[in-house]
N, C-alpha and C. Protein backbone atom coordinates (compact mmCIF):
# COMPACT_ATOMS: atom_id res chain seq x y z
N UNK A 1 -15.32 -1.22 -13.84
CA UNK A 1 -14.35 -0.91 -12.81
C UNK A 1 -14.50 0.56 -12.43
N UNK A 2 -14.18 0.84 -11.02
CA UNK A 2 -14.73 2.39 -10.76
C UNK A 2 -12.88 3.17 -10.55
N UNK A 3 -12.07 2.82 -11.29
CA UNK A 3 -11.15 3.19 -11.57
C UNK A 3 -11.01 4.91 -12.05
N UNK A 4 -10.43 5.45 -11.84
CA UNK A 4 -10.46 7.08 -12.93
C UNK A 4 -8.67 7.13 -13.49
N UNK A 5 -8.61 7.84 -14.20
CA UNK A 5 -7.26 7.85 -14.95
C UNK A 5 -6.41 9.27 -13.96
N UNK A 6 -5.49 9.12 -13.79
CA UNK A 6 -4.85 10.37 -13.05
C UNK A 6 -4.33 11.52 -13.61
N UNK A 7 -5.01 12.75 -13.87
CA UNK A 7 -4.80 13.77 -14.90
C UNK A 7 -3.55 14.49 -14.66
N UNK A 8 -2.70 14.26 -13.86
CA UNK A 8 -1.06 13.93 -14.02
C UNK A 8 -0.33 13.38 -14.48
N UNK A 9 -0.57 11.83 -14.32
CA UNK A 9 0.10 10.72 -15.32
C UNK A 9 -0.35 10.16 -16.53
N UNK A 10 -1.57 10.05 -16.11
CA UNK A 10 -2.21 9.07 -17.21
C UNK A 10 -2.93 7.88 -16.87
N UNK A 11 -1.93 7.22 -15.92
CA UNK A 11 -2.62 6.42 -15.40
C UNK A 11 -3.51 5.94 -14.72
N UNK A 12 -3.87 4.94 -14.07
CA UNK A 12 -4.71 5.12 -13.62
C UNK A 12 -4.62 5.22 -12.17
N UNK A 13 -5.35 5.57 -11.49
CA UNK A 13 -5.28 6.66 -10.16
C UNK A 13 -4.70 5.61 -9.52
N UNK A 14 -3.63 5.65 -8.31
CA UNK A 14 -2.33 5.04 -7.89
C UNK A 14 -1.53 3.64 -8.53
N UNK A 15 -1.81 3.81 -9.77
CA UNK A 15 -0.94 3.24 -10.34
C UNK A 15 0.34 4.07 -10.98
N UNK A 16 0.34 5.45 -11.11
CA UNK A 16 1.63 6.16 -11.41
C UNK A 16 2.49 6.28 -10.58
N UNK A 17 1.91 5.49 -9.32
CA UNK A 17 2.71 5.80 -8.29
C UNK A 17 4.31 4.92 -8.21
N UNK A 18 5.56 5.00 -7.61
CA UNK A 18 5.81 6.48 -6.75
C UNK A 18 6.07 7.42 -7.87
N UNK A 19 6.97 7.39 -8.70
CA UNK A 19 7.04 8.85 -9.85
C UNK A 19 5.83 9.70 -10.11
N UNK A 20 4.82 9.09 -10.36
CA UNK A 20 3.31 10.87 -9.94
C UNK A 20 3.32 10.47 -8.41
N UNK A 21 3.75 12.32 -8.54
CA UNK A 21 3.57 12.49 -6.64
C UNK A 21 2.02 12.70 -6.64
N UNK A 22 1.14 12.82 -7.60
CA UNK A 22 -0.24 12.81 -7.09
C UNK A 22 -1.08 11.37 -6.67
N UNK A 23 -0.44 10.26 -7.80
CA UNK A 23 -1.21 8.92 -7.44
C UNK A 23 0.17 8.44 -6.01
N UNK A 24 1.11 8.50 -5.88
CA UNK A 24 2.03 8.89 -4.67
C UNK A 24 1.08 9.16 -3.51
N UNK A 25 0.59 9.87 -4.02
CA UNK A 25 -0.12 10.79 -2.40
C UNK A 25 -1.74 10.08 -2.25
N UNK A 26 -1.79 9.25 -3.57
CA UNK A 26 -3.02 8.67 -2.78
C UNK A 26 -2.58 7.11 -2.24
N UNK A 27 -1.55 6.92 -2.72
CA UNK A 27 -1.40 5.55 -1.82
C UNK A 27 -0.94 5.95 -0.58
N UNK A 28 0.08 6.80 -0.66
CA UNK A 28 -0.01 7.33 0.97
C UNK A 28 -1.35 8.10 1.59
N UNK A 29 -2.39 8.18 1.02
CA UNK A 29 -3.72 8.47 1.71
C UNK A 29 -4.07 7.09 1.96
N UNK A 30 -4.09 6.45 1.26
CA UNK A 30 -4.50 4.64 2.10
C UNK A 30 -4.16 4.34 3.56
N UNK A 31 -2.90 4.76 3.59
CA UNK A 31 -2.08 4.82 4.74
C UNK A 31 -2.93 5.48 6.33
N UNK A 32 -2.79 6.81 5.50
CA UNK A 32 -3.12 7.62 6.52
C UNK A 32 -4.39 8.02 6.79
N UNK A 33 -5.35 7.63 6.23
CA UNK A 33 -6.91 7.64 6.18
C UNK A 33 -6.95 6.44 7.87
N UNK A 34 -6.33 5.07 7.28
CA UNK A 34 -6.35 4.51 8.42
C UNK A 34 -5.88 4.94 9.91
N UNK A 35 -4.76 5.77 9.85
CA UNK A 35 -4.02 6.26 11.11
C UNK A 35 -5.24 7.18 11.71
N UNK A 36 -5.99 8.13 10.82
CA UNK A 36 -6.70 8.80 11.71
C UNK A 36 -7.89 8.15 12.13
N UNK A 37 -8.33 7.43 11.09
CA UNK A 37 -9.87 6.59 11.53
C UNK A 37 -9.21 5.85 13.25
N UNK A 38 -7.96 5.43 13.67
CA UNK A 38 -7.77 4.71 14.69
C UNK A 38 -7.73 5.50 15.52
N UNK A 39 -6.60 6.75 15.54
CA UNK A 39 -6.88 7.74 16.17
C UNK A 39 -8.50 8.39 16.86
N UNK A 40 -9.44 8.83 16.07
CA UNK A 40 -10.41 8.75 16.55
C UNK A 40 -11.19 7.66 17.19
N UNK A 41 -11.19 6.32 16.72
CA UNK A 41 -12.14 5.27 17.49
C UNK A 41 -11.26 5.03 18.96
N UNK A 42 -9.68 5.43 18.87
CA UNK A 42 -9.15 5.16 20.33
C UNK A 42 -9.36 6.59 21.20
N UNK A 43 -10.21 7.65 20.49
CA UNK A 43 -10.78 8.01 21.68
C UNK A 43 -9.80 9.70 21.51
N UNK A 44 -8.92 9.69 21.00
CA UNK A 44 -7.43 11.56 20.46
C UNK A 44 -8.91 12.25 20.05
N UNK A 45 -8.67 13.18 20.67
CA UNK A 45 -9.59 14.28 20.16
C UNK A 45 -8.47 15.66 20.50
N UNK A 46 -8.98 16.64 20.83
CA UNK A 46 -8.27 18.21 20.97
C UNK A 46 -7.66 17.67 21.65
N UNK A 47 -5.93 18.96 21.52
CA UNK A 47 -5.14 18.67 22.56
C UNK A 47 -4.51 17.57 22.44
N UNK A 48 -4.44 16.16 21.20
CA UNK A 48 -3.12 15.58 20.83
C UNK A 48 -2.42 16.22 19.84
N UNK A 49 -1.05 16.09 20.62
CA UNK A 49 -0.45 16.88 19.97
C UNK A 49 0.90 16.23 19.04
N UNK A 50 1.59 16.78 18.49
CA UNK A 50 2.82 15.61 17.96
C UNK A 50 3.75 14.51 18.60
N UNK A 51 4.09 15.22 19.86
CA UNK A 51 4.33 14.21 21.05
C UNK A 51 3.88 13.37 21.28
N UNK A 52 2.31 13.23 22.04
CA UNK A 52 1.08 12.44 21.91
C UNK A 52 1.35 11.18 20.64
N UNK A 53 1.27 12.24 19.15
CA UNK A 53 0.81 11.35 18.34
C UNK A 53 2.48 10.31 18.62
N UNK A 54 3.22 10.78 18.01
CA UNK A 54 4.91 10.09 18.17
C UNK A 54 4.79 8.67 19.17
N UNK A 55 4.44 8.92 20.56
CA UNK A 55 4.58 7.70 21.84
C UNK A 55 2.81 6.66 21.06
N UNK A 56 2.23 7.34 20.72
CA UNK A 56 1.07 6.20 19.93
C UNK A 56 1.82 5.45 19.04
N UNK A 57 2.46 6.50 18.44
CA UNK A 57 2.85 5.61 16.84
C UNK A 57 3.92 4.63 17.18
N UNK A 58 4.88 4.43 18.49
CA UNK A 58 5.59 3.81 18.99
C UNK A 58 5.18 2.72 19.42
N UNK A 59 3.97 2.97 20.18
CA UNK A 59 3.10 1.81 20.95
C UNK A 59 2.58 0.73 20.36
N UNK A 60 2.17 1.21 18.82
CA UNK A 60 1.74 0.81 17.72
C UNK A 60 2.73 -0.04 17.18
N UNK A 61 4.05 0.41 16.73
CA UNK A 61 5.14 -0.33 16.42
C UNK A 61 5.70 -1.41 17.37
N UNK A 62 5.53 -1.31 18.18
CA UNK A 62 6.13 -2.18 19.61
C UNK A 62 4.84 -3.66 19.27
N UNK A 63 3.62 -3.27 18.59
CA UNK A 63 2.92 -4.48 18.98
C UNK A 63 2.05 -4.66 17.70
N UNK A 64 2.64 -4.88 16.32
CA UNK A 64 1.59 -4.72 15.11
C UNK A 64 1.27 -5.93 15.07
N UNK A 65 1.29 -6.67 15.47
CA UNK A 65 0.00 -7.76 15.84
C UNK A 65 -1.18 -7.68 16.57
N UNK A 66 -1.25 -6.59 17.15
CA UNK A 66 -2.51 -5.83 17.74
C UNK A 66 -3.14 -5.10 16.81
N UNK A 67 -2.77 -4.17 15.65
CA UNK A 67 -3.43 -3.36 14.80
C UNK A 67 -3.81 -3.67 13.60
N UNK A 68 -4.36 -2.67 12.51
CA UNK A 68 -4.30 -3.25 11.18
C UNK A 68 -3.24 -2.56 10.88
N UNK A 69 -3.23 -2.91 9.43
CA UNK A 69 -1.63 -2.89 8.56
C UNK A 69 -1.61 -1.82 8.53
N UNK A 70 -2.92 -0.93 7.84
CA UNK A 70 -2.64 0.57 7.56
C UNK A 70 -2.08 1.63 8.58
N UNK A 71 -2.87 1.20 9.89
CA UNK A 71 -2.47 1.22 11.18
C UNK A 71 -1.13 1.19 11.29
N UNK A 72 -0.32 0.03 11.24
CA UNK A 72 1.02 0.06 11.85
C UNK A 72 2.15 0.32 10.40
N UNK A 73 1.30 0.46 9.18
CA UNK A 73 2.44 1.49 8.75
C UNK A 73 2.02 2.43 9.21
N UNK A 74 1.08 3.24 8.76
CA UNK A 74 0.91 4.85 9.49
C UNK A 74 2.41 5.36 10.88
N UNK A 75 1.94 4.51 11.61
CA UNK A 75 2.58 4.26 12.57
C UNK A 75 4.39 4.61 12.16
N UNK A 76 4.37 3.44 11.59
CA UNK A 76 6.29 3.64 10.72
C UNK A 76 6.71 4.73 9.97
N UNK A 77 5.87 5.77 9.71
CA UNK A 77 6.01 6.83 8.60
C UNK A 77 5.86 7.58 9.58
N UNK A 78 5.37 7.87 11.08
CA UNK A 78 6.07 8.76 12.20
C UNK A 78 6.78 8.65 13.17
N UNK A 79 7.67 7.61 12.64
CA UNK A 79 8.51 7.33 13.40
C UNK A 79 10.12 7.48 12.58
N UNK A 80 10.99 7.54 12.92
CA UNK A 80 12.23 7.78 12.18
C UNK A 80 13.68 6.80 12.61
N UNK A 81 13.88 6.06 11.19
CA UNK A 81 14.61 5.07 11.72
C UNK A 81 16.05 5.27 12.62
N UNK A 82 16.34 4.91 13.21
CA UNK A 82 17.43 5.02 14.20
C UNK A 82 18.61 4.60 13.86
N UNK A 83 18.69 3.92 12.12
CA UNK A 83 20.10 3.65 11.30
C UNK A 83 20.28 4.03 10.33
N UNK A 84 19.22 4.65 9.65
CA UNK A 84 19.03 5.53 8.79
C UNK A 84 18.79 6.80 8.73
N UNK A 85 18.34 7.10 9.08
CA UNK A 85 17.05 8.18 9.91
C UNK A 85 15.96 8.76 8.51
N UNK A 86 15.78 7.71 7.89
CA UNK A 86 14.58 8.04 6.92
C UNK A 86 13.27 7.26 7.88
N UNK A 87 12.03 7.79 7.14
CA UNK A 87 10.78 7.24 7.86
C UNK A 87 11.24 5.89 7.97
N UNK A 88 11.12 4.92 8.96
CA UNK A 88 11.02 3.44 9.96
C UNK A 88 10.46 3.04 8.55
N UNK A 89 10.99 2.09 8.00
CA UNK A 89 10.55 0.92 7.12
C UNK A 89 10.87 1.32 5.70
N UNK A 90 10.91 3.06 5.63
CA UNK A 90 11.10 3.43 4.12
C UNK A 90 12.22 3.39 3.76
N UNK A 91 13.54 3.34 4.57
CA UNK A 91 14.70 3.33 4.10
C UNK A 91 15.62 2.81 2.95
N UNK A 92 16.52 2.93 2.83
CA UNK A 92 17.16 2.16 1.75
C UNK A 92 17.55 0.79 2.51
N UNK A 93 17.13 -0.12 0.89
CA UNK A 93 17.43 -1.85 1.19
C UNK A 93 18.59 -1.83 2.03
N UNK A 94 19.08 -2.80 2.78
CA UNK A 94 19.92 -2.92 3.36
C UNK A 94 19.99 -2.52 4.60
N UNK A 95 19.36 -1.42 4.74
CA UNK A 95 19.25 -0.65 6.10
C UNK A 95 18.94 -1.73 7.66
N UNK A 96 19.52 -2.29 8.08
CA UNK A 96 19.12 -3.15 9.14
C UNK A 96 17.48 -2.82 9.95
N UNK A 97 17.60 -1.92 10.55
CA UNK A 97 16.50 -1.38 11.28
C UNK A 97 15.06 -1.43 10.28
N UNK A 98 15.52 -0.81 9.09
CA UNK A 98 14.09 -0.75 8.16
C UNK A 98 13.73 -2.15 7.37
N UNK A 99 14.67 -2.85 7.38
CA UNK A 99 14.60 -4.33 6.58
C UNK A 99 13.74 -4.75 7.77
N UNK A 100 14.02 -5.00 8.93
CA UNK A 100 13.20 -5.34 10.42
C UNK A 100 12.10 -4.71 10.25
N UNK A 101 11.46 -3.08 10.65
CA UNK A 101 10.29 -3.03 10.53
C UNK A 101 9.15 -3.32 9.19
N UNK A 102 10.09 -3.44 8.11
CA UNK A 102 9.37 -3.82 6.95
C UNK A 102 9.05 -5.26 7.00
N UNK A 103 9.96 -6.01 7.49
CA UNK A 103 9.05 -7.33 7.68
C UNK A 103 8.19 -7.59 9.00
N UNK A 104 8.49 -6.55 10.08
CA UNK A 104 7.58 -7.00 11.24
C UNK A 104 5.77 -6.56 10.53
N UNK A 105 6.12 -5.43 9.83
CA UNK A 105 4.69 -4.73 9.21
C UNK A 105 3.60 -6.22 8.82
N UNK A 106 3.78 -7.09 8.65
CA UNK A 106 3.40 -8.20 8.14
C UNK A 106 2.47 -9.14 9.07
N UNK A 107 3.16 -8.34 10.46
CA UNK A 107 2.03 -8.82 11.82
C UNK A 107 1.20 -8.35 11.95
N UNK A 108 1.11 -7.15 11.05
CA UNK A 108 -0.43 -7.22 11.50
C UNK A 108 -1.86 -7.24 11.05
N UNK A 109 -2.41 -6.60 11.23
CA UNK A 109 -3.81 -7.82 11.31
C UNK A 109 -4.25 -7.15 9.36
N UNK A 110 -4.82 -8.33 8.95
CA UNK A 110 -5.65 -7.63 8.01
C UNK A 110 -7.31 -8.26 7.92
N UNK A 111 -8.55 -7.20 7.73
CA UNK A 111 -9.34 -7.65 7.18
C UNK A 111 -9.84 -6.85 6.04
N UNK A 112 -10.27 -7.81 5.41
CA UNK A 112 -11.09 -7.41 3.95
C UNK A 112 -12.19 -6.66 4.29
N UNK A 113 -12.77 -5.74 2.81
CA UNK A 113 -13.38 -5.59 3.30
C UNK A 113 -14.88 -5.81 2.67
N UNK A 114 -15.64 -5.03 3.28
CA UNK A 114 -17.20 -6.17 2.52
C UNK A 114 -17.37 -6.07 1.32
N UNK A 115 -17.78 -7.41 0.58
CA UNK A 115 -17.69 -7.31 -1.14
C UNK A 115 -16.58 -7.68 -1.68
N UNK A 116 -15.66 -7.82 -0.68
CA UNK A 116 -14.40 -8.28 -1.64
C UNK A 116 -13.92 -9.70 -1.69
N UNK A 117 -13.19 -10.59 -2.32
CA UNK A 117 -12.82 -11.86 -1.77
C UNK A 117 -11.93 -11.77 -0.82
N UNK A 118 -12.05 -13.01 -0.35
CA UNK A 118 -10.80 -12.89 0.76
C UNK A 118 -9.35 -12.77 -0.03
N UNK A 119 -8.96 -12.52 0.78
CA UNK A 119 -7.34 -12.45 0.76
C UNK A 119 -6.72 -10.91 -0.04
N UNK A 120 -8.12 -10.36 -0.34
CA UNK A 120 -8.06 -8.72 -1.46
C UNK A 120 -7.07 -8.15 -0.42
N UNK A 121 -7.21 -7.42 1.01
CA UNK A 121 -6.97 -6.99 1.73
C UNK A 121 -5.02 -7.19 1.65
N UNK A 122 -4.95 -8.40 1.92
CA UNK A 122 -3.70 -9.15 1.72
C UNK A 122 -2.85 -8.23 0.51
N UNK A 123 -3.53 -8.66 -0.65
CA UNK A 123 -2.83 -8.19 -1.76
C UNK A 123 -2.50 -6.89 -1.93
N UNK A 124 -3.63 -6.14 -1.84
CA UNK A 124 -3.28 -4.39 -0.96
C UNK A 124 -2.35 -3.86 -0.11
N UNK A 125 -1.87 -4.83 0.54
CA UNK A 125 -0.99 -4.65 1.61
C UNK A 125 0.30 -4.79 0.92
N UNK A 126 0.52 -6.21 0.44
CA UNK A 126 1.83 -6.22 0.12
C UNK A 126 2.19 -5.00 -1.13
N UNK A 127 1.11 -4.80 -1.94
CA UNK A 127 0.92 -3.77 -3.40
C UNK A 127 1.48 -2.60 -2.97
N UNK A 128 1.05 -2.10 -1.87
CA UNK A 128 1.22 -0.98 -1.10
C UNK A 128 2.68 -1.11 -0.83
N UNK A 129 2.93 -1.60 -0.42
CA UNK A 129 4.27 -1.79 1.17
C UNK A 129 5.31 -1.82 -0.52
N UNK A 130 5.26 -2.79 -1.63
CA UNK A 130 6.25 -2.38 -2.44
C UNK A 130 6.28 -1.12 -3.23
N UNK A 131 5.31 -0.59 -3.30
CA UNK A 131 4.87 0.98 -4.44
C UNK A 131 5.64 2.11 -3.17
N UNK A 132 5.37 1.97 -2.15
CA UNK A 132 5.58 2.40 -1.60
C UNK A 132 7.38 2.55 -0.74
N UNK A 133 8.34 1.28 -0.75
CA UNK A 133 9.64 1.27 -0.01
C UNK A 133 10.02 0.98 -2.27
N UNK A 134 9.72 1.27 -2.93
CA UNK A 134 9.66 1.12 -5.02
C UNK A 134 11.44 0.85 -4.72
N UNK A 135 12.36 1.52 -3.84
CA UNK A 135 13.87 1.72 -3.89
C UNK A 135 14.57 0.13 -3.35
N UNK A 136 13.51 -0.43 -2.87
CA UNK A 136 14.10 -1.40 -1.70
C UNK A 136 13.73 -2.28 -3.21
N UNK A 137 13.10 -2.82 -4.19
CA UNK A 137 12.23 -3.77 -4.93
C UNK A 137 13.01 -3.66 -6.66
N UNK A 138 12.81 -4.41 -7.59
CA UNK A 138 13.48 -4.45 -9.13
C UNK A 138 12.00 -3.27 -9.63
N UNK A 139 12.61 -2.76 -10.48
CA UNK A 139 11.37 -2.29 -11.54
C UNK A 139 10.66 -3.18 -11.90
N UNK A 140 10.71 -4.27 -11.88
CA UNK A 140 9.76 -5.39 -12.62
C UNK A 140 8.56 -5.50 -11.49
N UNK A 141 9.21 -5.53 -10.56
CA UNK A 141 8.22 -5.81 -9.17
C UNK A 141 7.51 -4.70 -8.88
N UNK A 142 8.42 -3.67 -9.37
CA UNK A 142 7.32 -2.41 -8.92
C UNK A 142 6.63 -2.57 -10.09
N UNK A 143 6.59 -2.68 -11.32
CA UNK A 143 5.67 -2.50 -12.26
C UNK A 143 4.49 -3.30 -11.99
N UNK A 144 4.82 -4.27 -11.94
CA UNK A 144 3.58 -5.06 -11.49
C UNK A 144 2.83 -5.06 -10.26
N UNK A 145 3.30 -4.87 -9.36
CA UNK A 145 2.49 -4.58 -8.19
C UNK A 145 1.56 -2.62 -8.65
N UNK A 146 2.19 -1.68 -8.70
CA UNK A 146 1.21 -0.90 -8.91
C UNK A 146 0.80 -0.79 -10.38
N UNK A 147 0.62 -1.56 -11.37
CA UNK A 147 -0.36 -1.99 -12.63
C UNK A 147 -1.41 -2.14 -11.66
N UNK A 148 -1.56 -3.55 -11.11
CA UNK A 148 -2.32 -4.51 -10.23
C UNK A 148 -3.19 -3.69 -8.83
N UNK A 149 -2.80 -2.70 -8.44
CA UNK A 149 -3.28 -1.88 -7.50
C UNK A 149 -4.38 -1.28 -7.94
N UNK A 150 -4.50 -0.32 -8.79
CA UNK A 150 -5.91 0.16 -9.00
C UNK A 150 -7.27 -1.27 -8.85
N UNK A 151 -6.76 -2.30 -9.50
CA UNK A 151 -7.83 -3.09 -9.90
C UNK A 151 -7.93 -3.65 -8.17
N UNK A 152 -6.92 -4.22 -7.89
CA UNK A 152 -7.62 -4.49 -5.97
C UNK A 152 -8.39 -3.63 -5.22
N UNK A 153 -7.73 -2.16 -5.43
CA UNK A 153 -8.62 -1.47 -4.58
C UNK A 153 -10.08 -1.10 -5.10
N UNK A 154 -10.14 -1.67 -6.42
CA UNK A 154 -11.69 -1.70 -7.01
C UNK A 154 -12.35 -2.83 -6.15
N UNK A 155 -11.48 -3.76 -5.59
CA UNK A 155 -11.72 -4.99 -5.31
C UNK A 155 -12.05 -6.06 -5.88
N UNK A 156 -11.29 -6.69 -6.86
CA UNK A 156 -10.63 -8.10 -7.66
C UNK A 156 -9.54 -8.28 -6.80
N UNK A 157 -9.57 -9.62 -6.82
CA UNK A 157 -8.29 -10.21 -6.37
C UNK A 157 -8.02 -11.55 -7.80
N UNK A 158 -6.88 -11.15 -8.28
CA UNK A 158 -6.28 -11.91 -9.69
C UNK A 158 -6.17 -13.42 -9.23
N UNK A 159 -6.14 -14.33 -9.90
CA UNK A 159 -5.98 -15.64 -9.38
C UNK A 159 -4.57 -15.92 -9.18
N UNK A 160 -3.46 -16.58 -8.85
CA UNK A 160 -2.29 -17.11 -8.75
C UNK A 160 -1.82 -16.91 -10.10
N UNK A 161 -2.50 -17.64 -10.92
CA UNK A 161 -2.27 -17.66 -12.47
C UNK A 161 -2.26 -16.52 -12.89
N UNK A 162 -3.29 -15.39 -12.98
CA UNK A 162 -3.65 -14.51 -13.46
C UNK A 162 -2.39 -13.71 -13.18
N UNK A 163 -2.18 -13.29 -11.99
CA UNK A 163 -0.82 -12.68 -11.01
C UNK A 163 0.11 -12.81 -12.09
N UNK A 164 0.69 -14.39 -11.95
CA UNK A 164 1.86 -14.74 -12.50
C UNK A 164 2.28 -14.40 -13.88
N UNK A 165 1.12 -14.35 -14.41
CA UNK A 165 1.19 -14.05 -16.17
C UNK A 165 1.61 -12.27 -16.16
N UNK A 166 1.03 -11.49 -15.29
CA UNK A 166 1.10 -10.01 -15.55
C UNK A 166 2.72 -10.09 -14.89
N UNK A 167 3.33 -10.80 -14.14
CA UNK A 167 4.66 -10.42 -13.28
C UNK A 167 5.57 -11.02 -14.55
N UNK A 168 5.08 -12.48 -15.56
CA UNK A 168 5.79 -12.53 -16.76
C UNK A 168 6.12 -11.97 -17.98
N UNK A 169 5.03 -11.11 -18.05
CA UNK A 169 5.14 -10.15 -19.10
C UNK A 169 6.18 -8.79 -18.72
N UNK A 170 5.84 -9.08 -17.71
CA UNK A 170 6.32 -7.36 -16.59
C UNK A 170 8.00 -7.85 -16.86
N UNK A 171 8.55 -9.09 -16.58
CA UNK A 171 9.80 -9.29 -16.38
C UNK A 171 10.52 -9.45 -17.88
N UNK A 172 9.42 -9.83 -19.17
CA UNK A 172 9.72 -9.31 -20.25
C UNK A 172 9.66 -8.00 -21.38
N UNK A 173 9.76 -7.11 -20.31
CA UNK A 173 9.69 -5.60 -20.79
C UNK A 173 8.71 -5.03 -20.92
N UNK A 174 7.06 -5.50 -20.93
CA UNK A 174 5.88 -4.98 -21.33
C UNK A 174 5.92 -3.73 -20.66
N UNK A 175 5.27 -2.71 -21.03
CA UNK A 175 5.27 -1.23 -20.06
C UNK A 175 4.06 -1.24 -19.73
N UNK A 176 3.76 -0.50 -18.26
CA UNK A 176 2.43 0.10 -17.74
C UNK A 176 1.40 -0.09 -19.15
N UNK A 177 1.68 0.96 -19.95
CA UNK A 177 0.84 0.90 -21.11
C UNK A 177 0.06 0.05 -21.77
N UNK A 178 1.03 -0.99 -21.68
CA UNK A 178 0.95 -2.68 -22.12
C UNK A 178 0.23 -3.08 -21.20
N UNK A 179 0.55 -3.06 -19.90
CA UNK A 179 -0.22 -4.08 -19.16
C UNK A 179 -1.58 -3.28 -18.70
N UNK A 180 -1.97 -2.36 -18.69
CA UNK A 180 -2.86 -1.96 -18.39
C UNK A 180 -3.87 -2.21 -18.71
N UNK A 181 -4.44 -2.51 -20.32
CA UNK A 181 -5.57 -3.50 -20.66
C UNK A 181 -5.69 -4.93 -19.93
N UNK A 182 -4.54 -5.15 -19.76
CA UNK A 182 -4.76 -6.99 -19.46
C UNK A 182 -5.26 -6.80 -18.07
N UNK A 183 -5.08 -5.48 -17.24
CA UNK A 183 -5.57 -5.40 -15.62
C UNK A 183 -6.56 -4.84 -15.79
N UNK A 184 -7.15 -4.18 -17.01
CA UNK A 184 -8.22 -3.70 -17.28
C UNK A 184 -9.32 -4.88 -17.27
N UNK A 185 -8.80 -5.90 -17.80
CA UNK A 185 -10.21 -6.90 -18.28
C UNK A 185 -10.39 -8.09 -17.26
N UNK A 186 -9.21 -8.02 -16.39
CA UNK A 186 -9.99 -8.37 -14.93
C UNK A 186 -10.09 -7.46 -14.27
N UNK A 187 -10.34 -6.46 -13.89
CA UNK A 187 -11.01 -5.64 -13.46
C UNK A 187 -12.81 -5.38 -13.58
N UNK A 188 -12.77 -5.90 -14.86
CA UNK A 188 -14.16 -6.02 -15.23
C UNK A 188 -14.89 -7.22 -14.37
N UNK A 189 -14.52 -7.69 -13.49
CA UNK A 189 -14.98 -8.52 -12.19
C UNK A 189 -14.93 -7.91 -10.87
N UNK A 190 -14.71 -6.90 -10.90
CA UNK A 190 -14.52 -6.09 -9.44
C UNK A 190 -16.18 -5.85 -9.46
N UNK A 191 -16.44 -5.86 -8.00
CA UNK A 191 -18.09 -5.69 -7.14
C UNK A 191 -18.27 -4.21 -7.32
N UNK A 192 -19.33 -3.91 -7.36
CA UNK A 192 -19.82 -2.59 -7.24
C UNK A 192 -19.58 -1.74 -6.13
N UNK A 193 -19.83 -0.78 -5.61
CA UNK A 193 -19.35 -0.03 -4.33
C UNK A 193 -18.20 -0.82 -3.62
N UNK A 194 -17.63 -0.59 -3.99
CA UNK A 194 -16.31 -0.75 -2.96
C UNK A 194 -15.42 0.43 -2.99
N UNK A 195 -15.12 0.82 -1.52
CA UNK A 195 -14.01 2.03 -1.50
C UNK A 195 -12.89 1.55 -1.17
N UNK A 196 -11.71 2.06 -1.39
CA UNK A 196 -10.61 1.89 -1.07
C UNK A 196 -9.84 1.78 0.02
């Protein structure tokens, strides 16, 4: 597995996430790696400016069935919710407006990418979207979704079964610590070169 351990937490690189603001900041680089790669292929060069970017990131939100996921969160993290006023989707549970863009996020598009099985992409997404809103979700759910993250973005995707057993242990107290071998040794099926 081309995994590295995060010399902040311990863990392994965005799995400390959200509490290490360093593996934190690389799942929000997932994010935003995508916002600029779109930015450039749609053509922003000098001279966009925050304004600019703001009415994109709107345009984006208005239609995430047109984009990819990373894309139209990017998108939600510059935009500011209008019932909350935390970033569009990050808000606290309950929040009407952010409960809405957190499930519209779901329109849009995903593809895998080469080397991986299908549906990897998928699992990244949702892994992400809970590590990421961790306030809106149980600790159990966050534990298991970012355990499970390093090894997707190696690119494994766990079987149904496999899943279910790490979310059973997770809901019977096991810690990161604990589960980290068991995501370790499927991991040992992840493809060679794959980036994140």
């Amino acid at each position: 597995m081309t995994t590295r351990t995060c010399p902040e937490c311990g863990c392994w690189e965005y799995a400390g996430a959200p509490d290490c603001a360093r593996c934190a900041a690389l799942v929000d680089a997932l994010v935003a790696d995508g916002w600029q790669r779109f930015l450039i292929e749609s053509g922003f060069g000098p001279g966009f400016g925050p304004e600019d970017e703001h009415a994109v990131a709107a345009m984006v939100a208005e239609e995430p069935d047109r984009h990819p996921w990373r894309v139209v969160d990017a998108a939600f993290d510059r935009l500011t919710c209008p019932d909350c006023g935390s970033r569009w989707s990050r808000g606290p549970a309950g929040c009407p407006a952010c409960d809405l863009a957190d499930g519209h996020r779901y329109a849009a598009i995903e593809v895998d990418r080469a080397g991986v099985p299908p549906g990897n992409e998928h699992a990244i997404r949702v892994n992400v979207a809970v590590v990421r809103r961790a306030h809106a979700h149980s600790p159990t759910e966050v534990l298991t979704r970012r355990a499970i993250l390093p090894a997707l973005l190696a690119g494994v995707l766990p079987t149904i079964a496999e899943a279910q057993r790490i979310g059973a242990l997770a809901k019977r107290g096991i810690t990161y610590a604990e589960l980290a071998p068991i995501v370790a040794a499927l991991a040992e099926r992840a493809p060679t070169g794959v980036e994140p």
